[in-house]
C-alpha atoms as a PDB file:
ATOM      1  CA  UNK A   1     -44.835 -27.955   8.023  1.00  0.00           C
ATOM      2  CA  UNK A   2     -47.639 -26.955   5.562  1.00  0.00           C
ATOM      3  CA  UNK A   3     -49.352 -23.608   6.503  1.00  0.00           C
ATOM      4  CA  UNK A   4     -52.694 -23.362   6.467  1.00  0.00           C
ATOM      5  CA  UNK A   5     -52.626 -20.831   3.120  1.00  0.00           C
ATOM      6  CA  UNK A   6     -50.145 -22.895   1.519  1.00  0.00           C
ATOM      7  CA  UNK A   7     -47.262 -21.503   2.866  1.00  0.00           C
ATOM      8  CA  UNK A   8     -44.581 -22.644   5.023  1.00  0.00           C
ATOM      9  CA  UNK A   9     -43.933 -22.492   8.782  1.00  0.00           C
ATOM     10  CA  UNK A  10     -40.374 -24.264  10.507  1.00  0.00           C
ATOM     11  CA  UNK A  11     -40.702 -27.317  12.494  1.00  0.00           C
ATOM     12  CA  UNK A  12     -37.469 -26.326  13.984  1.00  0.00           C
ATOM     13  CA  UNK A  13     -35.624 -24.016  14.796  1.00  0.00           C
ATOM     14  CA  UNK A  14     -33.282 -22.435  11.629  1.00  0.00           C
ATOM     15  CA  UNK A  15     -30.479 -23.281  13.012  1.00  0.00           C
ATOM     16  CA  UNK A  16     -31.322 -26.775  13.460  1.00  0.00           C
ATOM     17  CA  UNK A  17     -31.743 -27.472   9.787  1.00  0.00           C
ATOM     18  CA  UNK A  18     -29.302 -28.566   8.204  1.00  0.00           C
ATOM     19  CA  UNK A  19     -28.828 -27.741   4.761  1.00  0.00           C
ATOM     20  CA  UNK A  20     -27.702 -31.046   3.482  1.00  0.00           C
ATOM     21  CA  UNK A  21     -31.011 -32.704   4.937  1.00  0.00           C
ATOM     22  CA  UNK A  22     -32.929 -30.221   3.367  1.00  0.00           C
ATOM     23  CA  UNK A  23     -31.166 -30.770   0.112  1.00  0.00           C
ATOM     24  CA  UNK A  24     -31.732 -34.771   0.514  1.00  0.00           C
ATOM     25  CA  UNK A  25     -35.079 -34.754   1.598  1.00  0.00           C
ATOM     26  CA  UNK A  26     -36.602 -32.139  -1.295  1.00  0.00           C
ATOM     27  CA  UNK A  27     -34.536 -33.214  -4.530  1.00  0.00           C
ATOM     28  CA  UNK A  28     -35.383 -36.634  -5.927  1.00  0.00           C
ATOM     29  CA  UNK A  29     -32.702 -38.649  -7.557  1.00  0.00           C
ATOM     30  CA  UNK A  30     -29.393 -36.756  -6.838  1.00  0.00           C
ATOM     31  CA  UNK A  31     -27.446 -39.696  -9.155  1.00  0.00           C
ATOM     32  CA  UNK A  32     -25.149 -37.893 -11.140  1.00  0.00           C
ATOM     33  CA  UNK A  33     -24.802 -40.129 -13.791  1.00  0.00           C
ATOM     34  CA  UNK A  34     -27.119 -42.896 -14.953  1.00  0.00           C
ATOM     35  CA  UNK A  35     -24.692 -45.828 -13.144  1.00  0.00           C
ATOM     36  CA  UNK A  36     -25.804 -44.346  -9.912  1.00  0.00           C
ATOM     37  CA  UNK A  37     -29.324 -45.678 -10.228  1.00  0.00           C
ATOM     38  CA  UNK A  38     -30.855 -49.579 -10.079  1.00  0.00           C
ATOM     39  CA  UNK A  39     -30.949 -49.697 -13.965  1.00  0.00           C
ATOM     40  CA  UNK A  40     -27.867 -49.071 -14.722  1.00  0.00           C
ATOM     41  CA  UNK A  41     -27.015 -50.269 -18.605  1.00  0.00           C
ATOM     42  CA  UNK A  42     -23.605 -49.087 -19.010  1.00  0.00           C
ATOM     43  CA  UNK A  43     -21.288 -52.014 -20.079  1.00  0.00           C
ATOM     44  CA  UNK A  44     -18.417 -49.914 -18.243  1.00  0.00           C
ATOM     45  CA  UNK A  45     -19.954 -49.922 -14.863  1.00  0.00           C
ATOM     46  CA  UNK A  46     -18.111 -53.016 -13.457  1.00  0.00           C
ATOM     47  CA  UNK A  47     -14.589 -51.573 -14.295  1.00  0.00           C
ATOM     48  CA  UNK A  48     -15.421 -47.634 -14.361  1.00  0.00           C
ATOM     49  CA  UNK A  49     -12.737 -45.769 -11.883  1.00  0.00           C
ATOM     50  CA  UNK A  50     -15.335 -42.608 -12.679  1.00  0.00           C
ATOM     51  CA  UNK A  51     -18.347 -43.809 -10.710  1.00  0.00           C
ATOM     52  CA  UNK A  52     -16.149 -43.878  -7.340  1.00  0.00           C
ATOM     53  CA  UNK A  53     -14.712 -40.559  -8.085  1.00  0.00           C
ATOM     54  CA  UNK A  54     -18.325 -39.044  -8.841  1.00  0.00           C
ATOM     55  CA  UNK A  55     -19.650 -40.847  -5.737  1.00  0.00           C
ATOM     56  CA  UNK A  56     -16.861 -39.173  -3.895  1.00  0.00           C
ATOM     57  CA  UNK A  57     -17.317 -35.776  -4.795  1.00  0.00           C
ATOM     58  CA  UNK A  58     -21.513 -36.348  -3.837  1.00  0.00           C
ATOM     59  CA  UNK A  59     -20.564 -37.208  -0.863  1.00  0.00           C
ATOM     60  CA  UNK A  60     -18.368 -34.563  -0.159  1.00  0.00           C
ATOM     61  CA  UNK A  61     -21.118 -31.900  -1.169  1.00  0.00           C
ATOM     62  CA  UNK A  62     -23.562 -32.881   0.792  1.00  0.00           C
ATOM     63  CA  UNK A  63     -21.135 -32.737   3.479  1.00  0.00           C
ATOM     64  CA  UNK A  64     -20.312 -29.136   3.101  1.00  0.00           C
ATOM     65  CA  UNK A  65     -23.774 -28.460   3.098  1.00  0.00           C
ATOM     66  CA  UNK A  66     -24.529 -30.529   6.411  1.00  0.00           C
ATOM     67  CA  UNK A  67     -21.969 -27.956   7.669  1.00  0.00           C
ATOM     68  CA  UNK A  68     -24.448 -25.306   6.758  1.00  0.00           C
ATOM     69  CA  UNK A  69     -28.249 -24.363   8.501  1.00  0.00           C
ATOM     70  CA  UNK A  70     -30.619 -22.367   7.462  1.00  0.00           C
ATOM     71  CA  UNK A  71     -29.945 -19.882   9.954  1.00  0.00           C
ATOM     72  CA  UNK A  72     -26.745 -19.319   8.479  1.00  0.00           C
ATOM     73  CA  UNK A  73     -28.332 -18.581   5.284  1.00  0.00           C
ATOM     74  CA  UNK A  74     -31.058 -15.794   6.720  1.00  0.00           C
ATOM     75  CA  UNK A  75     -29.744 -12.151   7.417  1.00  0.00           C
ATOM     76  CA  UNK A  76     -30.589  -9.976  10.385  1.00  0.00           C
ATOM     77  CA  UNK A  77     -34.294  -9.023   9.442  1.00  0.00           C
ATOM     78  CA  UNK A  78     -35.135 -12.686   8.505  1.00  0.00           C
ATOM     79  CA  UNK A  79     -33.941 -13.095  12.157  1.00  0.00           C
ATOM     80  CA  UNK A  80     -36.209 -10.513  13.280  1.00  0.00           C
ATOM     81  CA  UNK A  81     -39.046 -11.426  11.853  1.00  0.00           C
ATOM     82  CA  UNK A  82     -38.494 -15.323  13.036  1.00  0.00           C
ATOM     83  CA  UNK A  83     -38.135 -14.098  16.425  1.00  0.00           C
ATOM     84  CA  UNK A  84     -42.292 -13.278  16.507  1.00  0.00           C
ATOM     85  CA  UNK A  85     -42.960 -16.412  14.557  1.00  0.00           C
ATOM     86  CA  UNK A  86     -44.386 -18.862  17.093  1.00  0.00           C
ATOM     87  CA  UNK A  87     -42.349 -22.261  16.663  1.00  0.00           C
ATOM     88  CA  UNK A  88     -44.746 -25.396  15.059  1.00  0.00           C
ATOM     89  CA  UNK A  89     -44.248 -26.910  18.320  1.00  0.00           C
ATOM     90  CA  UNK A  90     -45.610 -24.227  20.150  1.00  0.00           C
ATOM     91  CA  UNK A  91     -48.893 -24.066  18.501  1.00  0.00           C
ATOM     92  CA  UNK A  92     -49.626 -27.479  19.090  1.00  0.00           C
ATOM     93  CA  UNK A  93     -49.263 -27.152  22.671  1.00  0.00           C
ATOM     94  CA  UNK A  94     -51.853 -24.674  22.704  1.00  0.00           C
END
């Protein structure tokens, strides 16, 4: 959620955020190569054994990183200091 200053406050909890969905939702276009998109020109693109292999190892990133939240990412005193946060949810039930 957008703070009020321009910052950042968590919907969620960090360990509910995944990693991967952050990556997907905050980086536009994640086609490797230009045969990934709609206008794909390439006069190799019916026949190209590359595109699966590329596609492949996308999807196998983004996997890894779905294995991943944020809270894994934080150390102790990010933890600390989240603790005392108030939750986005929390606020608006006030």
């Amino acid at each position: 959620m957008r703070g009020k200053g321009g910052g950042l406050r968590l919907g969620r909890k960090p360990a509910e955020i995944g990693v991967g969905d952050v990556v997907r939702r905050m980086e536009r276009g994640m086609e490797l190569v230009e045969c990934f998109g709609s206008s794909c020109s390439c006069i190799l693109d019916p026949s190209c054994k590359l595109k699966a292999a590329l596609a492949d190892a996308l999807g196998a990133f983004l996997k890894v990183l779905d294995g991943v939240s944020l809270a894994d990412l934080i150390g102790r005193s990010e933890h600390a200091v989240l603790r005392f946060l108030p939750q986005s949810s929390d606020l608006t039930r006030k």
